[in-house]
ModelCIF file with pLDDT and N, C-alpha, C, O atoms, coordinates in Angstrom:
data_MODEL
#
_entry.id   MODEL 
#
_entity.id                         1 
_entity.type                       polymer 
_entity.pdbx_number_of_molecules   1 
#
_entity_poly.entity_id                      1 
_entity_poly.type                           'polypeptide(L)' 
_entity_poly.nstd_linkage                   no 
_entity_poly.nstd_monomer                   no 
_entity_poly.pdbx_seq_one_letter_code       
;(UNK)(UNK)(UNK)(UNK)(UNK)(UNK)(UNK)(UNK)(UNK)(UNK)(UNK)(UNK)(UNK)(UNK)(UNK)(UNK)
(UNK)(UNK)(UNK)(UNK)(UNK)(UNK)(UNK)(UNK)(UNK)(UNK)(UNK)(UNK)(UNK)(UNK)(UNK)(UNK)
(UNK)(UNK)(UNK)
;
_entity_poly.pdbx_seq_one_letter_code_can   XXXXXXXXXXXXXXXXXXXXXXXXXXXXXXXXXXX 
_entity_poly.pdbx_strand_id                 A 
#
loop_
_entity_poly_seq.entity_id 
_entity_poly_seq.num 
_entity_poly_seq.mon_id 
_entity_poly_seq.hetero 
1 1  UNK n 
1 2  UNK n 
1 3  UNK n 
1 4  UNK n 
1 5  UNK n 
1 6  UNK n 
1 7  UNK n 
1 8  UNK n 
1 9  UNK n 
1 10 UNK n 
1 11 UNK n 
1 12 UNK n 
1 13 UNK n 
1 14 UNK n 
1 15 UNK n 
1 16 UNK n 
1 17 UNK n 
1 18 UNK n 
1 19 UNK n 
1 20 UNK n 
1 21 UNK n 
1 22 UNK n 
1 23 UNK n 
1 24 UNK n 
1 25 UNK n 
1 26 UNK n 
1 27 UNK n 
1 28 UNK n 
1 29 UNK n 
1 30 UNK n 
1 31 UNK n 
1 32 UNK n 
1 33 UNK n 
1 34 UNK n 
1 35 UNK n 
#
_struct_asym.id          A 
_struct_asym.entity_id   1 
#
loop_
_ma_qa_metric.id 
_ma_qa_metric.mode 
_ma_qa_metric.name 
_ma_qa_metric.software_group_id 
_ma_qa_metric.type 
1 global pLDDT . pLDDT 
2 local  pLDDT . pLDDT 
#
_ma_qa_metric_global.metric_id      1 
_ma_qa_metric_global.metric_value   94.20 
_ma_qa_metric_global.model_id       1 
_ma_qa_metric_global.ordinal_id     1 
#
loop_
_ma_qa_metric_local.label_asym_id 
_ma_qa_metric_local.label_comp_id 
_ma_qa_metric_local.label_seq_id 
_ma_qa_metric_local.metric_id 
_ma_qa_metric_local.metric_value 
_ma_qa_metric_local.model_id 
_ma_qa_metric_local.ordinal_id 
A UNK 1  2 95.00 1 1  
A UNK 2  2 96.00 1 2  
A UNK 3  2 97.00 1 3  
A UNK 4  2 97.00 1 4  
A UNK 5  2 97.00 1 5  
A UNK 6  2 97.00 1 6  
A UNK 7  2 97.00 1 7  
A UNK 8  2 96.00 1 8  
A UNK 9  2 96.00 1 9  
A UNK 10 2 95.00 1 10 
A UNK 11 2 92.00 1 11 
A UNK 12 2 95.00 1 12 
A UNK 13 2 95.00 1 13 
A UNK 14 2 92.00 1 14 
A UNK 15 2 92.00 1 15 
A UNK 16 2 94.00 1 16 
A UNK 17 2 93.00 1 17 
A UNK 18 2 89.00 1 18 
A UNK 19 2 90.00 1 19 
A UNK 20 2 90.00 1 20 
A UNK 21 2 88.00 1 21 
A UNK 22 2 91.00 1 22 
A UNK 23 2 93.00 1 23 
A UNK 24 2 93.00 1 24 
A UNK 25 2 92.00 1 25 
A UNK 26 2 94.00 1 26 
A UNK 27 2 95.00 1 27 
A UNK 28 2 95.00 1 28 
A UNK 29 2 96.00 1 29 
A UNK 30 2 96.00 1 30 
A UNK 31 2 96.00 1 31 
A UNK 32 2 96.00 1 32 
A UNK 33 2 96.00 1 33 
A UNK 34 2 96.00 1 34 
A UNK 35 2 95.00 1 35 
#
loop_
_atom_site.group_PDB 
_atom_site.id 
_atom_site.type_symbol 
_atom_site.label_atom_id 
_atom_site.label_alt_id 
_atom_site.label_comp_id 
_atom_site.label_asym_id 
_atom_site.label_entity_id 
_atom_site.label_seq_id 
_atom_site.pdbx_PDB_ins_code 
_atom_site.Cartn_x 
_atom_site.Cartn_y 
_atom_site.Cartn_z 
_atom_site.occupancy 
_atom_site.B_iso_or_equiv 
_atom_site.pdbx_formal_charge 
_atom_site.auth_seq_id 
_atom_site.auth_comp_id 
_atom_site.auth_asym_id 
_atom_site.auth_atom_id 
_atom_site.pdbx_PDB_model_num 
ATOM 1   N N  . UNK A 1 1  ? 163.726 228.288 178.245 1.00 95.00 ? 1  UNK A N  1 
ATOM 2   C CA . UNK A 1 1  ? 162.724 227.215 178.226 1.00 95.00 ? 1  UNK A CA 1 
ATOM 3   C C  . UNK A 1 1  ? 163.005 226.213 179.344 1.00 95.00 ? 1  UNK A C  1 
ATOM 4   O O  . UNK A 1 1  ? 162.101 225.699 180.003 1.00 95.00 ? 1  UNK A O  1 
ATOM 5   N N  . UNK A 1 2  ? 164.202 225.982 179.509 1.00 96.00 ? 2  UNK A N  1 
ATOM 6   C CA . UNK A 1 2  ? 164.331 225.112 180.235 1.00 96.00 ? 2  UNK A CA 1 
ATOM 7   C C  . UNK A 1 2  ? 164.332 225.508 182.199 1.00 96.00 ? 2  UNK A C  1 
ATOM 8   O O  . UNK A 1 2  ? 164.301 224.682 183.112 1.00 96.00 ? 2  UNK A O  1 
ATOM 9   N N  . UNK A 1 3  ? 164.376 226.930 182.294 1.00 97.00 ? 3  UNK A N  1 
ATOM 10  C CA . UNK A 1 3  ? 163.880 227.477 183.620 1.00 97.00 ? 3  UNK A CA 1 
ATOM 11  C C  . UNK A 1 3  ? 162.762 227.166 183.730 1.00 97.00 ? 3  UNK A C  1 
ATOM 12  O O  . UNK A 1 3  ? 162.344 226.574 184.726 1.00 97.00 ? 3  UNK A O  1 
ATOM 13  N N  . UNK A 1 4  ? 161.661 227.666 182.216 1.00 97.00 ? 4  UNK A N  1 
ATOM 14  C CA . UNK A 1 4  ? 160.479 227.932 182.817 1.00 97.00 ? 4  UNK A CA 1 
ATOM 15  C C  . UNK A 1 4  ? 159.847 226.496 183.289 1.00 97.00 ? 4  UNK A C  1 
ATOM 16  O O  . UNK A 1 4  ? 158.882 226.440 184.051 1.00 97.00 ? 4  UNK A O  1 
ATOM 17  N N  . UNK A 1 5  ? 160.407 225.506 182.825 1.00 97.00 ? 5  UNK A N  1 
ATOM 18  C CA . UNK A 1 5  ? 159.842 224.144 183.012 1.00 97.00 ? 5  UNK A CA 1 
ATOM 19  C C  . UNK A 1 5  ? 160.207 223.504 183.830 1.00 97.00 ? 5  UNK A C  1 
ATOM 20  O O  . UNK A 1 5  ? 159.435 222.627 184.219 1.00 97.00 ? 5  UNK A O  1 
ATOM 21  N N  . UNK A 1 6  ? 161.316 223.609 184.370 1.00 97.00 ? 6  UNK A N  1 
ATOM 22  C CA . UNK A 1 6  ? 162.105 223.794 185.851 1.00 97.00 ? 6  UNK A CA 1 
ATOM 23  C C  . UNK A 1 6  ? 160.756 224.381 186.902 1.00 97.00 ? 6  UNK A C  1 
ATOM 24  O O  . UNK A 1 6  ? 159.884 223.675 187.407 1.00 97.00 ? 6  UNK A O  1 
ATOM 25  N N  . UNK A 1 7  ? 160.938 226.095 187.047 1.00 97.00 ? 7  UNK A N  1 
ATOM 26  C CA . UNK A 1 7  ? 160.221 226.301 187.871 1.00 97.00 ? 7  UNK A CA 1 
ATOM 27  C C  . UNK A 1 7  ? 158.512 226.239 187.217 1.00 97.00 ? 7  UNK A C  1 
ATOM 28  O O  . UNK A 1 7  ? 157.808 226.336 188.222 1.00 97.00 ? 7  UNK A O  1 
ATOM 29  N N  . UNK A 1 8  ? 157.856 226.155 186.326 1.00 96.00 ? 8  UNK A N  1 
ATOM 30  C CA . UNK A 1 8  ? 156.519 226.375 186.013 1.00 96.00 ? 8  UNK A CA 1 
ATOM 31  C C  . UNK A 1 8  ? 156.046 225.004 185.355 1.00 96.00 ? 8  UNK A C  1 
ATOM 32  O O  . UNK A 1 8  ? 154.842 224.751 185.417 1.00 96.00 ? 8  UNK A O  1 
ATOM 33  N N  . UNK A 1 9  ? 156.806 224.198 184.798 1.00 96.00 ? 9  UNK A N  1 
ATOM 34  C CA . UNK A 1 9  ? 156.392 222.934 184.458 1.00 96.00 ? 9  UNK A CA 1 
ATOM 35  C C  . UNK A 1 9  ? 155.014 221.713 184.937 1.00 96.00 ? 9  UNK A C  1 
ATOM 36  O O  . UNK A 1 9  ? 154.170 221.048 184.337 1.00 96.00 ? 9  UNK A O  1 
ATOM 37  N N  . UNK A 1 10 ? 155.402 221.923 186.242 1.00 95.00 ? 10 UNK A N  1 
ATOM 38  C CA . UNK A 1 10 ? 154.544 220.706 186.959 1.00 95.00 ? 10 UNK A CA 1 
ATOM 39  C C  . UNK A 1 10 ? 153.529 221.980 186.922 1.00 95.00 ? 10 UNK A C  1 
ATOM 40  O O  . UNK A 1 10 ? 152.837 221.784 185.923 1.00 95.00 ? 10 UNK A O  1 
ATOM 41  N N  . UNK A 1 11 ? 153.240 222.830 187.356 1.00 92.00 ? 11 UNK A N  1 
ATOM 42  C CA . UNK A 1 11 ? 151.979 223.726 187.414 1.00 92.00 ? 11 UNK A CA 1 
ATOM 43  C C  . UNK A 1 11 ? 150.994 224.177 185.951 1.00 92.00 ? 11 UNK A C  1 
ATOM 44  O O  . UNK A 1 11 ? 149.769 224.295 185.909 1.00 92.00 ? 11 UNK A O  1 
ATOM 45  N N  . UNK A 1 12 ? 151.784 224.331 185.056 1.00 95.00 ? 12 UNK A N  1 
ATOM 46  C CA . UNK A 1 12 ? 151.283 223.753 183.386 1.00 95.00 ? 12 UNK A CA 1 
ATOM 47  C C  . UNK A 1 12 ? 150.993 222.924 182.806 1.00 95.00 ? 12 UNK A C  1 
ATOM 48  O O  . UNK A 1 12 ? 150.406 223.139 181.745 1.00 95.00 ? 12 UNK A O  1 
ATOM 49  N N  . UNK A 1 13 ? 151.328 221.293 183.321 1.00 95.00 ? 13 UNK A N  1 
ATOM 50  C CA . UNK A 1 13 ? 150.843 220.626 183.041 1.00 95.00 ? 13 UNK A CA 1 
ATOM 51  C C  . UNK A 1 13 ? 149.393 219.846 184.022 1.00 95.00 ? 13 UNK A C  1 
ATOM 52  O O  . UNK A 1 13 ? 148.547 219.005 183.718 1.00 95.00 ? 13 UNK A O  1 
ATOM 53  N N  . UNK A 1 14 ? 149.647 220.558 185.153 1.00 92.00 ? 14 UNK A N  1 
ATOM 54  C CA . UNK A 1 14 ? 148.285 220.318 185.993 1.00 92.00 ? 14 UNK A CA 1 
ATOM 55  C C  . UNK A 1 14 ? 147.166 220.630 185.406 1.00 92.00 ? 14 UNK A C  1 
ATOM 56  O O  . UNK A 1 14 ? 146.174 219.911 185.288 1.00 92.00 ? 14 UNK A O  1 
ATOM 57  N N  . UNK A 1 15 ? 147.374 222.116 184.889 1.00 92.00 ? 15 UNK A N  1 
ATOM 58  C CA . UNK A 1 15 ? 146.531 223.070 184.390 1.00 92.00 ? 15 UNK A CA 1 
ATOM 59  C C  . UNK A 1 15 ? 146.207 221.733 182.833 1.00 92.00 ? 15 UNK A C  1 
ATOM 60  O O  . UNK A 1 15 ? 145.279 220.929 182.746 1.00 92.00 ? 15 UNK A O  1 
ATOM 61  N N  . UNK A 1 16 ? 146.909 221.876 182.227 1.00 94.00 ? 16 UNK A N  1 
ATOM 62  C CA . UNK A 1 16 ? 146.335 221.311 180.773 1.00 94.00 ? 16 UNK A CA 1 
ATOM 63  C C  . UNK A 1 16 ? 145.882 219.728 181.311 1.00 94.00 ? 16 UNK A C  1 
ATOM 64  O O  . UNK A 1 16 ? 144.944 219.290 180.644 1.00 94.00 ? 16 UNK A O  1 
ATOM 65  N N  . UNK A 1 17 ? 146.252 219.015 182.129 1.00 93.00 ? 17 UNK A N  1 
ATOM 66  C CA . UNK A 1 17 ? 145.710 217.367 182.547 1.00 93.00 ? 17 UNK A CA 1 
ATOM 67  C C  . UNK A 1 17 ? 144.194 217.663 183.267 1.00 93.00 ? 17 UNK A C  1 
ATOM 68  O O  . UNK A 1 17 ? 143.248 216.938 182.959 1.00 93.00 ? 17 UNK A O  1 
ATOM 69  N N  . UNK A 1 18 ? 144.049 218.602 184.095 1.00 89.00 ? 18 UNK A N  1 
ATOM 70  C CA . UNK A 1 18 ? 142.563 218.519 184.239 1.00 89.00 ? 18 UNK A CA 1 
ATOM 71  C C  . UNK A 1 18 ? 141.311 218.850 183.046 1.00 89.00 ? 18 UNK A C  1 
ATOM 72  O O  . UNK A 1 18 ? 140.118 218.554 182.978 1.00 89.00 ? 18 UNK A O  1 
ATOM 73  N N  . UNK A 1 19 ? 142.138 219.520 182.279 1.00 90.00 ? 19 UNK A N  1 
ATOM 74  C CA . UNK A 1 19 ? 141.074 219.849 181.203 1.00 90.00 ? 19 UNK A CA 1 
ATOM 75  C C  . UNK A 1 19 ? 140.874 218.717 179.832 1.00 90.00 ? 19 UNK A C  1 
ATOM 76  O O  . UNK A 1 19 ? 139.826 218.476 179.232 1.00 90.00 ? 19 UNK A O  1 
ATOM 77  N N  . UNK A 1 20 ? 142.156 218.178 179.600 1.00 90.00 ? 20 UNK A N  1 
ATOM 78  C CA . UNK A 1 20 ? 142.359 217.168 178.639 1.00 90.00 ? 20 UNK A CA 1 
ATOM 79  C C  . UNK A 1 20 ? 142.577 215.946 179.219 1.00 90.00 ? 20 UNK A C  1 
ATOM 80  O O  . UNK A 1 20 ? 142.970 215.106 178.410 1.00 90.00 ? 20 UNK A O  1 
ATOM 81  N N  . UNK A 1 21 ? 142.411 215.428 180.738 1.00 88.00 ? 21 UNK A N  1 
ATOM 82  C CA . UNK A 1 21 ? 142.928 214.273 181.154 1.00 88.00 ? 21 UNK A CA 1 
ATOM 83  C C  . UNK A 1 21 ? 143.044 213.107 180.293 1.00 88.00 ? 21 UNK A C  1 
ATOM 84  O O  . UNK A 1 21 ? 142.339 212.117 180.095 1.00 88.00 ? 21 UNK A O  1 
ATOM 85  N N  . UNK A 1 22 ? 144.658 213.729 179.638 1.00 91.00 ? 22 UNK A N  1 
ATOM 86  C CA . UNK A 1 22 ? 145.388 212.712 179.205 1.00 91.00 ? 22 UNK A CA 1 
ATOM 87  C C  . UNK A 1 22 ? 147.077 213.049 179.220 1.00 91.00 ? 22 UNK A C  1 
ATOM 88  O O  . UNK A 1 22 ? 147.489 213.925 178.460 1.00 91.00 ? 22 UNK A O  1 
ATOM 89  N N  . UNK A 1 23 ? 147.726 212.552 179.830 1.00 93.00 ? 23 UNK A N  1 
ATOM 90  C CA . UNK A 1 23 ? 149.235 213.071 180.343 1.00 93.00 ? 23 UNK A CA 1 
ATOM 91  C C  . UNK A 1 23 ? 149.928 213.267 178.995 1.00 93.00 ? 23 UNK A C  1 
ATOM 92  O O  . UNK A 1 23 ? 150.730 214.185 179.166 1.00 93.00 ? 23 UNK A O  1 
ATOM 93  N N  . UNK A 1 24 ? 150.001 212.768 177.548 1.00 93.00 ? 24 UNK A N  1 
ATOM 94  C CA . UNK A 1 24 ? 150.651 212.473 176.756 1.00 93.00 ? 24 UNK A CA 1 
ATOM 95  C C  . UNK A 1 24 ? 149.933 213.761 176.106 1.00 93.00 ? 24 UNK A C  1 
ATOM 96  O O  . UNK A 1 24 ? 150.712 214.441 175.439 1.00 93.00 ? 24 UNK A O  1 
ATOM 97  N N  . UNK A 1 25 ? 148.889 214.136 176.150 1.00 92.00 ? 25 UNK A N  1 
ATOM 98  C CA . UNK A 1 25 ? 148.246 215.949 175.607 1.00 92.00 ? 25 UNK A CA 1 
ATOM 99  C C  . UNK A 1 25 ? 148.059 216.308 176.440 1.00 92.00 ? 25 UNK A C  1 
ATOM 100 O O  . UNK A 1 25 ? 146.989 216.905 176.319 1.00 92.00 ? 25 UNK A O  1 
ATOM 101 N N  . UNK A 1 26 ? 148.521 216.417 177.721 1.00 94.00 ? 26 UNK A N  1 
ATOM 102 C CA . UNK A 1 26 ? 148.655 217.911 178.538 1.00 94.00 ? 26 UNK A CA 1 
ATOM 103 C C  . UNK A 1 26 ? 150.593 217.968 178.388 1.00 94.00 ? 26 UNK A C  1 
ATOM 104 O O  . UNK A 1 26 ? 151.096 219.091 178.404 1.00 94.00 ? 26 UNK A O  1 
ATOM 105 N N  . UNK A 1 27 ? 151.519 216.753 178.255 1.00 95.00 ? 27 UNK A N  1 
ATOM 106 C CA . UNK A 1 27 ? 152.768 217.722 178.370 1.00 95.00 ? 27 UNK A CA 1 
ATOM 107 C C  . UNK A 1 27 ? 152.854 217.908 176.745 1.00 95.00 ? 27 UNK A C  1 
ATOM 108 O O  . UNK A 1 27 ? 153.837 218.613 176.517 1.00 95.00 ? 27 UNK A O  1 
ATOM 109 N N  . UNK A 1 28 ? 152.196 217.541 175.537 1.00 95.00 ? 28 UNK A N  1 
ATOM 110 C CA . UNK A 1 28 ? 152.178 218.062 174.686 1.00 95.00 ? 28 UNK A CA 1 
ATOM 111 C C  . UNK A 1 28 ? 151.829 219.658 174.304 1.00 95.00 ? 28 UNK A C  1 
ATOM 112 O O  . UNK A 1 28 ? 152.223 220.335 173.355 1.00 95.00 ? 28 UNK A O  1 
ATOM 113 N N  . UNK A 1 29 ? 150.988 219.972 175.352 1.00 96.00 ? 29 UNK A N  1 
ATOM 114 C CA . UNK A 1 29 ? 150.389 221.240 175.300 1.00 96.00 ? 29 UNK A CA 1 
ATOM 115 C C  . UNK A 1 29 ? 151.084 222.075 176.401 1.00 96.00 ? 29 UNK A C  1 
ATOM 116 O O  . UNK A 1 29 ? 151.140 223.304 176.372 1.00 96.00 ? 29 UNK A O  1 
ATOM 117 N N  . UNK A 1 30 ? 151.572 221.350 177.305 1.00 96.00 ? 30 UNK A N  1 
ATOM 118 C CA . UNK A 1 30 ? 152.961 222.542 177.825 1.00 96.00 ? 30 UNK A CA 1 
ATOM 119 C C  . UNK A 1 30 ? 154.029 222.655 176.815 1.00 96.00 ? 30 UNK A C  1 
ATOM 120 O O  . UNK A 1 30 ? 154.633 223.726 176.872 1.00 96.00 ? 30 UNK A O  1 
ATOM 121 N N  . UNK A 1 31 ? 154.337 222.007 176.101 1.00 96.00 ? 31 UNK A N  1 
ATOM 122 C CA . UNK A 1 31 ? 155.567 221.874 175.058 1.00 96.00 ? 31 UNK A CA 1 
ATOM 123 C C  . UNK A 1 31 ? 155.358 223.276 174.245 1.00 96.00 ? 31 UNK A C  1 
ATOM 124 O O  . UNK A 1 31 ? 156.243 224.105 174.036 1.00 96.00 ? 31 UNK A O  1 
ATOM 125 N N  . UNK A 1 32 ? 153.829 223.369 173.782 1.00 96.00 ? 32 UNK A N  1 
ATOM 126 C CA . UNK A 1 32 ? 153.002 223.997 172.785 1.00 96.00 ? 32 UNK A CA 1 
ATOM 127 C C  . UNK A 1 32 ? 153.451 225.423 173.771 1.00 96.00 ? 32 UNK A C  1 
ATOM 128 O O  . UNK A 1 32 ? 154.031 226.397 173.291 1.00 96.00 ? 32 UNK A O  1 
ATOM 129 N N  . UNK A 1 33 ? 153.142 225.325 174.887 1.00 96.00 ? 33 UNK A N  1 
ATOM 130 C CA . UNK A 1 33 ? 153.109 226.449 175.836 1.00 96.00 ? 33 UNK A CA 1 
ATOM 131 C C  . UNK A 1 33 ? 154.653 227.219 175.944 1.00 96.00 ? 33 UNK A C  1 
ATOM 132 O O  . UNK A 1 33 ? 154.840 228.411 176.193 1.00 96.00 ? 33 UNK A O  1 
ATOM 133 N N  . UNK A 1 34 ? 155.465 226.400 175.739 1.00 96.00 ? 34 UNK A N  1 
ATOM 134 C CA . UNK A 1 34 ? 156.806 227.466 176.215 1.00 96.00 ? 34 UNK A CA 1 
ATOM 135 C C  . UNK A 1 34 ? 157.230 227.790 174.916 1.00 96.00 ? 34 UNK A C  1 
ATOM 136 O O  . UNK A 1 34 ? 158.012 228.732 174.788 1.00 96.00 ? 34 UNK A O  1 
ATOM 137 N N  . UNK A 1 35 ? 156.568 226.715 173.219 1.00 95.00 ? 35 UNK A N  1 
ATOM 138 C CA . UNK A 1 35 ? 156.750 227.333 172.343 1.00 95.00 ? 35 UNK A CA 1 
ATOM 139 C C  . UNK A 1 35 ? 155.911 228.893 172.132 1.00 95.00 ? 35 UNK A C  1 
ATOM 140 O O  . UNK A 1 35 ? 156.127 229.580 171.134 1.00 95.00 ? 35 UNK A O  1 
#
């Protein structure tokens, strides 16, 4: 988990902030994501 958020992190949460623009539910939903 902690690689993938290392290397894939900032690119998962790009992805979930343009669709939900709100930072506090898009890294909630990367969280959701590496679960």
């Amino acid at each position: 988990i902690a690689e993938t958020h290392r290397k894939y992190g900032p690119w998962c949460k790009g992805i979930a902030f343009r669709i939900l623009e709100l930072q506090e539910e898009a890294e909630e939903c990367v969280s959701d994501t590496y679960l």
